[in-house]
C-alpha atoms as a PDB file:
ATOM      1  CA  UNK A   1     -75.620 -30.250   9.856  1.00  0.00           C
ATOM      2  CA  UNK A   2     -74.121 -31.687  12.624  1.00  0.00           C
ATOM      3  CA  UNK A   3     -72.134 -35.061  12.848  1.00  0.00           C
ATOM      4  CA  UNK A   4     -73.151 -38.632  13.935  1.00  0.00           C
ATOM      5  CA  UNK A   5     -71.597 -40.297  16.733  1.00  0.00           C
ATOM      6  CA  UNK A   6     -70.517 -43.082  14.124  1.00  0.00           C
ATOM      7  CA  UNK A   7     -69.256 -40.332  11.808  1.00  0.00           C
ATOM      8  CA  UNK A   8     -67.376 -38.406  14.352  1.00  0.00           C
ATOM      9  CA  UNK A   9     -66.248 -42.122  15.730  1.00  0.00           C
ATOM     10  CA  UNK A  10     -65.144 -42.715  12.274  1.00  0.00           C
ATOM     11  CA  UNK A  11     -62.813 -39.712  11.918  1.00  0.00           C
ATOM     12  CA  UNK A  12     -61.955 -40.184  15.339  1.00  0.00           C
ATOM     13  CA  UNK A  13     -60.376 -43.167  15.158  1.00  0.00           C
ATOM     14  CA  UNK A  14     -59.161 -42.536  11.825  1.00  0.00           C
ATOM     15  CA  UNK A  15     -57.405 -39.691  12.976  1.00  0.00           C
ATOM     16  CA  UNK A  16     -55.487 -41.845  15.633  1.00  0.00           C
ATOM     17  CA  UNK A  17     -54.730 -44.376  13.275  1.00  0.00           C
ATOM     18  CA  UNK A  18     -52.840 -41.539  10.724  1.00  0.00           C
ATOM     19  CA  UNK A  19     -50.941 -40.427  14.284  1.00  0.00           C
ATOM     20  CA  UNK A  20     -49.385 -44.049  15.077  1.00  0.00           C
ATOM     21  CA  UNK A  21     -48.939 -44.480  11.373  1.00  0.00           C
ATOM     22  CA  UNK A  22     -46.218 -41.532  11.372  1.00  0.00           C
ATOM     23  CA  UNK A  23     -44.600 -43.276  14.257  1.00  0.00           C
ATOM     24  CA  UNK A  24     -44.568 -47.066  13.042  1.00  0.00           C
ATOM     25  CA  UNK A  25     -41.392 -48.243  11.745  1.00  0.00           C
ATOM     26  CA  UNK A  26     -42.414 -48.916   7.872  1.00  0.00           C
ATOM     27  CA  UNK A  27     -43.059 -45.149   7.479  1.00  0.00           C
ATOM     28  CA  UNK A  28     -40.243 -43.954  10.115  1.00  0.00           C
ATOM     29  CA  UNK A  29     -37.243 -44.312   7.458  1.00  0.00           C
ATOM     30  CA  UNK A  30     -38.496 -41.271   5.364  1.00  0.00           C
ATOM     31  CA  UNK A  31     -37.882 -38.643   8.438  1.00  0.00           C
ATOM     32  CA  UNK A  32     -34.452 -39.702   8.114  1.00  0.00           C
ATOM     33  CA  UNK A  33     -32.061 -36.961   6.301  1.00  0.00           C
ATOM     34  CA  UNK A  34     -28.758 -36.033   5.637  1.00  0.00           C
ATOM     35  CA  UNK A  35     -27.423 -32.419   7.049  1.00  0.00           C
ATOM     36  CA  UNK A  36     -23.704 -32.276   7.114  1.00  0.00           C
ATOM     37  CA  UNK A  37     -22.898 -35.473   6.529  1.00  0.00           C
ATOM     38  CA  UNK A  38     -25.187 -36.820   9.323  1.00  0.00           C
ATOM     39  CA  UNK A  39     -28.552 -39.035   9.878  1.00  0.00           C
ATOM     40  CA  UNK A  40     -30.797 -36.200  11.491  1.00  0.00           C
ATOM     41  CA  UNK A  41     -35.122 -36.568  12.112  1.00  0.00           C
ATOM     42  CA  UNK A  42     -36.371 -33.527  13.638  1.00  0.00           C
ATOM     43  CA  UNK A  43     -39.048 -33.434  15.399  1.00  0.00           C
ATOM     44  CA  UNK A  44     -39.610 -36.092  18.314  1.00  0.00           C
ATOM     45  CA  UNK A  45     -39.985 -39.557  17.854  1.00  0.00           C
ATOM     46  CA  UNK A  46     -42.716 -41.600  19.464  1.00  0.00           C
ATOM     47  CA  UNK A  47     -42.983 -45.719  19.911  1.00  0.00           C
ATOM     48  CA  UNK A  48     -44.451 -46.002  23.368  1.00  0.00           C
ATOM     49  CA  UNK A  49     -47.490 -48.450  23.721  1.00  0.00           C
ATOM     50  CA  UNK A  50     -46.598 -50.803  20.048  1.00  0.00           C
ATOM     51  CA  UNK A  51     -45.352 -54.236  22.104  1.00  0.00           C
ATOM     52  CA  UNK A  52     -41.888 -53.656  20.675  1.00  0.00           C
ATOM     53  CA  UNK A  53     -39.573 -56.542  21.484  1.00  0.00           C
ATOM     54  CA  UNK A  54     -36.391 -54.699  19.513  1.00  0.00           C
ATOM     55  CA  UNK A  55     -35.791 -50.995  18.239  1.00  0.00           C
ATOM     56  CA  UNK A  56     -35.284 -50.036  14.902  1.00  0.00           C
ATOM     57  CA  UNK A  57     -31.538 -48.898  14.204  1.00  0.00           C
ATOM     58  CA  UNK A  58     -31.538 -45.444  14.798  1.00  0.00           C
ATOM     59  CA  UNK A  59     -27.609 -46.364  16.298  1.00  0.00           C
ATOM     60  CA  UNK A  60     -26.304 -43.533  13.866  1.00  0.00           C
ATOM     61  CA  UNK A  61     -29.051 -40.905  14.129  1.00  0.00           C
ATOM     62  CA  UNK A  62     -29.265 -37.780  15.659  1.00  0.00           C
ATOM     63  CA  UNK A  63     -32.838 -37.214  16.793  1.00  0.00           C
ATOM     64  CA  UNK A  64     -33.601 -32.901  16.801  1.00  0.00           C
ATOM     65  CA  UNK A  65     -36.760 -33.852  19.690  1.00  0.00           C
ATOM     66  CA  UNK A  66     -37.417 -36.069  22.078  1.00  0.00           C
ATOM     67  CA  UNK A  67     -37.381 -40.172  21.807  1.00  0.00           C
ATOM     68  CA  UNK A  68     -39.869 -42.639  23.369  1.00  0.00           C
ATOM     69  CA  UNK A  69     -40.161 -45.738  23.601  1.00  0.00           C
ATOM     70  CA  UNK A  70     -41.535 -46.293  26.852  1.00  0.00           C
ATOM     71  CA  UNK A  71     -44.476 -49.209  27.575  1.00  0.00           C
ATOM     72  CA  UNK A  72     -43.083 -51.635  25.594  1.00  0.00           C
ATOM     73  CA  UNK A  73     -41.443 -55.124  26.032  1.00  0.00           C
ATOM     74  CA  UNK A  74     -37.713 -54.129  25.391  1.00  0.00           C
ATOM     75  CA  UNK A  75     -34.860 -55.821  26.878  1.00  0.00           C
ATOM     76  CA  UNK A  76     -32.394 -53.786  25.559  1.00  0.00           C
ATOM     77  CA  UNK A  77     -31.869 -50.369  23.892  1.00  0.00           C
ATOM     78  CA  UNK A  78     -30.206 -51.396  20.836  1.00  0.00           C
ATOM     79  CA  UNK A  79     -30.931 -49.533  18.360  1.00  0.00           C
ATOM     80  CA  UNK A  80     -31.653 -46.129  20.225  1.00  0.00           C
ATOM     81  CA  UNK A  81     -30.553 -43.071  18.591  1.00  0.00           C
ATOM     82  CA  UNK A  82     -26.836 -41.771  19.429  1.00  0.00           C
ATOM     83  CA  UNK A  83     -27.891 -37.686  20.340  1.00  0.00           C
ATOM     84  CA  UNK A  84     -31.631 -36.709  21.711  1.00  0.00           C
ATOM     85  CA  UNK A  85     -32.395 -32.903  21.833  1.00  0.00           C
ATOM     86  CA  UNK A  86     -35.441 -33.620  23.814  1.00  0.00           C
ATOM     87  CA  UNK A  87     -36.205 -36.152  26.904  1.00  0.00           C
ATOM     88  CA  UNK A  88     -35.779 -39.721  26.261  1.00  0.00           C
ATOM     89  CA  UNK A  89     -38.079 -42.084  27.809  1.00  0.00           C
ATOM     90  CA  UNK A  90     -37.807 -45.511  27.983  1.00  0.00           C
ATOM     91  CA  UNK A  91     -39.658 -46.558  31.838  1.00  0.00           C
ATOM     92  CA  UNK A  92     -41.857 -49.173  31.755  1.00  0.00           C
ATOM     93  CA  UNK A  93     -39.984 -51.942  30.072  1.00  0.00           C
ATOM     94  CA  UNK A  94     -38.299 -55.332  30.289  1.00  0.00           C
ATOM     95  CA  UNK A  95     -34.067 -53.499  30.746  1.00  0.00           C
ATOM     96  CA  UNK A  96     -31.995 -55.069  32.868  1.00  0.00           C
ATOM     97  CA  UNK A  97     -28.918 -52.711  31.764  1.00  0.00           C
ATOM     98  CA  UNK A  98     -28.893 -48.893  29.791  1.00  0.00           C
ATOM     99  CA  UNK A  99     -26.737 -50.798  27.328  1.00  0.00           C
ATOM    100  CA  UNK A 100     -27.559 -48.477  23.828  1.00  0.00           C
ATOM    101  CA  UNK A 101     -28.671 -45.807  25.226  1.00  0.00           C
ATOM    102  CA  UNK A 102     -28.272 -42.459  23.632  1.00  0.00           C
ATOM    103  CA  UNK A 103     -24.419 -40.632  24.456  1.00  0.00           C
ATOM    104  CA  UNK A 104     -26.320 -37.098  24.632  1.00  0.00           C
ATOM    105  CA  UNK A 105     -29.211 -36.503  25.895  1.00  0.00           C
ATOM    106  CA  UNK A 106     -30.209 -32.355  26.906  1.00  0.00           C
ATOM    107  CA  UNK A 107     -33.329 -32.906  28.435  1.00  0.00           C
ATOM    108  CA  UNK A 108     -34.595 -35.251  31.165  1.00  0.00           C
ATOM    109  CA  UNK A 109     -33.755 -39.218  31.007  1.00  0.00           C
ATOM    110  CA  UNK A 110     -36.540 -41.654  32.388  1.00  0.00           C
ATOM    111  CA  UNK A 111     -35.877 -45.085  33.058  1.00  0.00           C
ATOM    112  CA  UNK A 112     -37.522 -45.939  35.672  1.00  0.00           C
ATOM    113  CA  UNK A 113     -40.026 -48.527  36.226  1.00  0.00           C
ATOM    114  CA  UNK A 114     -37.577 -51.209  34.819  1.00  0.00           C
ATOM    115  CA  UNK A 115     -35.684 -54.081  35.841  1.00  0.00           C
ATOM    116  CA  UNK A 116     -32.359 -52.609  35.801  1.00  0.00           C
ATOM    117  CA  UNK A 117     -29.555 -54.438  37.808  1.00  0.00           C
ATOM    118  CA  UNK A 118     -27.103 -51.541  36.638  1.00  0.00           C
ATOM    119  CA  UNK A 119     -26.932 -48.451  34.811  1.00  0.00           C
ATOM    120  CA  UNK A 120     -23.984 -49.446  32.386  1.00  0.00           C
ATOM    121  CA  UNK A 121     -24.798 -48.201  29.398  1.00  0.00           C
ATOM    122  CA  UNK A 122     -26.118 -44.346  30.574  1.00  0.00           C
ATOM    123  CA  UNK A 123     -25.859 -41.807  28.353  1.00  0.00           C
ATOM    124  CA  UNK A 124     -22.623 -39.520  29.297  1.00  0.00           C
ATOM    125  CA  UNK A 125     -24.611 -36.314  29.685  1.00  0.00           C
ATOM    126  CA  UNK A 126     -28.262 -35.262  30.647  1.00  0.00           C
ATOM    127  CA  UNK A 127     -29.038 -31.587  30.199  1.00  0.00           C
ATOM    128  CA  UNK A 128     -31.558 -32.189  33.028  1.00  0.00           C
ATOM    129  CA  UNK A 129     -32.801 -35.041  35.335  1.00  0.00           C
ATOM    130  CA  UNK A 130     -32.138 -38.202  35.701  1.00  0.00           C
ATOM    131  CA  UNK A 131     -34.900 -41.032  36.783  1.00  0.00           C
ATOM    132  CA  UNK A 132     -33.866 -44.286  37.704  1.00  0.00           C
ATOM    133  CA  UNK A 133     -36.406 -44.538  40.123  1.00  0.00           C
ATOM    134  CA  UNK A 134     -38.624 -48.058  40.833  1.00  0.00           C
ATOM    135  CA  UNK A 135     -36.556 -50.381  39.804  1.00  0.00           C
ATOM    136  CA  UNK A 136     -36.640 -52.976  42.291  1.00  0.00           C
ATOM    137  CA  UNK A 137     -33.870 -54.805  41.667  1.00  0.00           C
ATOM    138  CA  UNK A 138     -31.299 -51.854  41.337  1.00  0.00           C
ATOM    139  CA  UNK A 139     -28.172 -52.234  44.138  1.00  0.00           C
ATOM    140  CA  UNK A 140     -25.938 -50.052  42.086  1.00  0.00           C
ATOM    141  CA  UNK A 141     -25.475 -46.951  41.232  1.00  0.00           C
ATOM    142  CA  UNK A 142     -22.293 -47.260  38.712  1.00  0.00           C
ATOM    143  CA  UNK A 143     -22.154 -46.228  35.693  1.00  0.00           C
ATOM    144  CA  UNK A 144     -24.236 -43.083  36.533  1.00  0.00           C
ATOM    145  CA  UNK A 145     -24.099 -40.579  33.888  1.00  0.00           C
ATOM    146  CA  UNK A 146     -20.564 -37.919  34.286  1.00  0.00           C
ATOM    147  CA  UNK A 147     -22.937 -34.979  34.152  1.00  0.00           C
ATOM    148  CA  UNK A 148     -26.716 -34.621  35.456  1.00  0.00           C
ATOM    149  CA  UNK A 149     -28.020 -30.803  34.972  1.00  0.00           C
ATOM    150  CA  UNK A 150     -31.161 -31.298  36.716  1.00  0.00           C
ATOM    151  CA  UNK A 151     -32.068 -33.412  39.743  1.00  0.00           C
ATOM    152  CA  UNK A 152     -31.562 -37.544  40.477  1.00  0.00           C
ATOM    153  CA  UNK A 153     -33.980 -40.051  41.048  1.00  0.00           C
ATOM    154  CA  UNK A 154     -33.205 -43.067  42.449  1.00  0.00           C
ATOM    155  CA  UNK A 155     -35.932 -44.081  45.101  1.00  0.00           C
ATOM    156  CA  UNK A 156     -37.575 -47.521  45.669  1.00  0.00           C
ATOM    157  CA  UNK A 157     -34.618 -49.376  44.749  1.00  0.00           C
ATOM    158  CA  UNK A 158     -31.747 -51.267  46.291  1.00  0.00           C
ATOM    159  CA  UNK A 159     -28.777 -48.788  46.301  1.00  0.00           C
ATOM    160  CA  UNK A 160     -27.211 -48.173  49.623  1.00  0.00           C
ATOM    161  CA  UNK A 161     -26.276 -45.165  51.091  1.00  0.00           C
ATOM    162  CA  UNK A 162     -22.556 -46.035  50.334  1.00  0.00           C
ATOM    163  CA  UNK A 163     -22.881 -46.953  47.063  1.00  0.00           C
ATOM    164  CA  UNK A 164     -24.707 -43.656  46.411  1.00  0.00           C
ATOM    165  CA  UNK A 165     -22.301 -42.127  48.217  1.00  0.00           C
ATOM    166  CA  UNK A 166     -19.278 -43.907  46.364  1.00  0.00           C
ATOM    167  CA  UNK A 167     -20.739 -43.409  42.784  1.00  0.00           C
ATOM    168  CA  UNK A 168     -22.036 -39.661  43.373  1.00  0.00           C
ATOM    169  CA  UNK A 169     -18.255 -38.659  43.443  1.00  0.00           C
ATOM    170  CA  UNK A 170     -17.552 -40.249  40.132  1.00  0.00           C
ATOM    171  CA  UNK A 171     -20.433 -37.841  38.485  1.00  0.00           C
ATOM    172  CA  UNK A 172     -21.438 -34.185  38.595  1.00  0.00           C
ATOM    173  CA  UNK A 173     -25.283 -33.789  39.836  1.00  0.00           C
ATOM    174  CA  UNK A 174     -26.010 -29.940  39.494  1.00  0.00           C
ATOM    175  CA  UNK A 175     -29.877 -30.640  41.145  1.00  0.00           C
ATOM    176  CA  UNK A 176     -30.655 -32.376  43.983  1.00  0.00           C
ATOM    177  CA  UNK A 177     -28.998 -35.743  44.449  1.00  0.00           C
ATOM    178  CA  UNK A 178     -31.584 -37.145  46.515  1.00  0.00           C
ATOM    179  CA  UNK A 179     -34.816 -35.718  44.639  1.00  0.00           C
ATOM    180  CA  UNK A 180     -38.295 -37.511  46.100  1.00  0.00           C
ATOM    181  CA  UNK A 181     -40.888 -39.204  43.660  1.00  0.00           C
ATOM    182  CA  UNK A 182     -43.186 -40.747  46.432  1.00  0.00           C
ATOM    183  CA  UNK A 183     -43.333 -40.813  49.999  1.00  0.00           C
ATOM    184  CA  UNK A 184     -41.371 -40.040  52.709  1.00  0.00           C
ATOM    185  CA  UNK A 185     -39.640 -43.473  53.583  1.00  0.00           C
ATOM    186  CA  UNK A 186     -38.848 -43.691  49.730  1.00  0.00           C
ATOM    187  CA  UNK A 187     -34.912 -43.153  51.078  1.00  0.00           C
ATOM    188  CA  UNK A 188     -32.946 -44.703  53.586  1.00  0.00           C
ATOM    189  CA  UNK A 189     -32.376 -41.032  55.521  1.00  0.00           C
ATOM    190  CA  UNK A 190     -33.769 -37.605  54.937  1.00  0.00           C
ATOM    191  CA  UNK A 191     -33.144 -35.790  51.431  1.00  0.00           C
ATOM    192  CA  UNK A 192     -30.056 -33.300  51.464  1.00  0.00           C
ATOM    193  CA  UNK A 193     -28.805 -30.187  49.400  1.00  0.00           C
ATOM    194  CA  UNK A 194     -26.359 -31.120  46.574  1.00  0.00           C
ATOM    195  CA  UNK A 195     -23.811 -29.443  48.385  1.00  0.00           C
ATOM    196  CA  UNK A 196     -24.106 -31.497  51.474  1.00  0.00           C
ATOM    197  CA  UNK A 197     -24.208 -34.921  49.774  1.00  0.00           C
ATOM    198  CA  UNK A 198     -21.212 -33.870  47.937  1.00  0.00           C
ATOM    199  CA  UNK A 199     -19.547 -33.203  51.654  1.00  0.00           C
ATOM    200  CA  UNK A 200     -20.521 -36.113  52.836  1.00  0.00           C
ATOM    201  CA  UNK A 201     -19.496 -38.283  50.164  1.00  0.00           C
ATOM    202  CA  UNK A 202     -15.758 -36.749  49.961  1.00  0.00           C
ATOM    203  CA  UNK A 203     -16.000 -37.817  53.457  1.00  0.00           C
ATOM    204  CA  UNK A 204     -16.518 -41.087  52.495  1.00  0.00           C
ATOM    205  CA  UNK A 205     -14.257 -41.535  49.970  1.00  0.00           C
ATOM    206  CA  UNK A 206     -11.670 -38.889  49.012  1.00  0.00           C
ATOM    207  CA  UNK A 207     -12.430 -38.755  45.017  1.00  0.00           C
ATOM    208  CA  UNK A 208     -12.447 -35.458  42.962  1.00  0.00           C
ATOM    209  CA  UNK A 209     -15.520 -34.649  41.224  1.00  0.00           C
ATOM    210  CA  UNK A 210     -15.195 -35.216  37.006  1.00  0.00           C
ATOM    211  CA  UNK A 211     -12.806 -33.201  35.189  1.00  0.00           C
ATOM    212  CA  UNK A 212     -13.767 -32.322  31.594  1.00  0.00           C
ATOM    213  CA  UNK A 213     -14.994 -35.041  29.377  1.00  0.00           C
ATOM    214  CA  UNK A 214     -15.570 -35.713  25.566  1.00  0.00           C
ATOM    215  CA  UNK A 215     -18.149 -37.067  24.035  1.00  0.00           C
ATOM    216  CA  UNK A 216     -17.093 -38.748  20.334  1.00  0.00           C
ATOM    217  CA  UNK A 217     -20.167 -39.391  17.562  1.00  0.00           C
END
């Protein structure tokens, strides 16, 4: 016998109700163990879309998956987890500063679509990209993350040439420094090879690229 609409409705909707239950912060605390002395959840953690103001503290948690926590109302990351094995996205919020943010994070790192006015506060390493893309009020790029193992985003924002320039020296971009999300005025000159931004910018400014760095959890 096949279902009714209200029936299959029913389960339906009582199916996504069990999903955002497993995310929602009363039940979150029991995916929270203890594996060598550390606060580990595996599996990937999801908050997006739940009006959050404030983010449970997951300060002293490693997350084994990814982390989001985009489409909310969040001001600040406070609270995030410390290490993210996954991506971590937190675009479409209320941050004005990265403040919180995870140390570690191995896959990609989305911020965009914020109101950042700096990126203190960036996690030290991203395995891959790094979006920091639409954020209008954005002149900066300091505090960039020491190592990016994918590609940068920063279009539609304020950051000069110079600063990008200037800042780019102080971290190590393995992709492409100027990667495009949009159209083709989205930067203030044509996109270049990592390897000629890098020229360029020693140009500017004779820094050294970062030597080694630690990371302490």
């Amino acid at each position: 016998m096949l279902p009714t609409f209200k029936s299959f409705y029913n389960n339906t909707l009582k199916t996504l109700k069990e999903s955002v239950n497993l995310n929602s912060l009363p039940d979150f605390k029991d995916r929270i163990t203890i594996e060598n002395g550390e606060k580990v959840i595996r599996g990937s953690v999801d908050f997006s879309y739940q009006q959050l103001t404030e983010l449970p503290d997951l300060s002293d948690v490693k997350v084994l998956g990814g982390f989001n926590c985009s489409y909310n109302r969040l001001q600040t990351l406070k609270g995030a987890p410390k290490y993210v094995s996954g991506n971590f996205y937190c675009s479409n919020n209320q941050l004005q500063t990265l403040k919180g943010a995870p140390k570690y994070v191995s896959g990609n790192f989305y911020c965009n679509s914020n109101q950042l006015q700096t990126l203190e506060g960036a996690p030290k390493h991203i395995g891959v990209f790094f979006s920091c893309d639409n954020n209008s009020q954005l002149t900066t790029l300091k505090g960039l993350p020491k190592y990016i193992g994918g590609d940068l985003f920063w279009g539609f924002t304020k950051v000069t040439m110079e600063d990008f320039y200037e800042n780019l020296l102080l971290s190590d971009v393995k992709g492409n420094p100027m990667a495009r999300i949009g159209d083709e005025g989205e930067y203030p000159q044509p996109p270049m090879s990592n390897e000629e931004a890098y020229a360029r910018a020693g140009g500017y400014k004779l820094y050294n690229t970062p030597s080694d760095y630690t990371i302490d959890f």
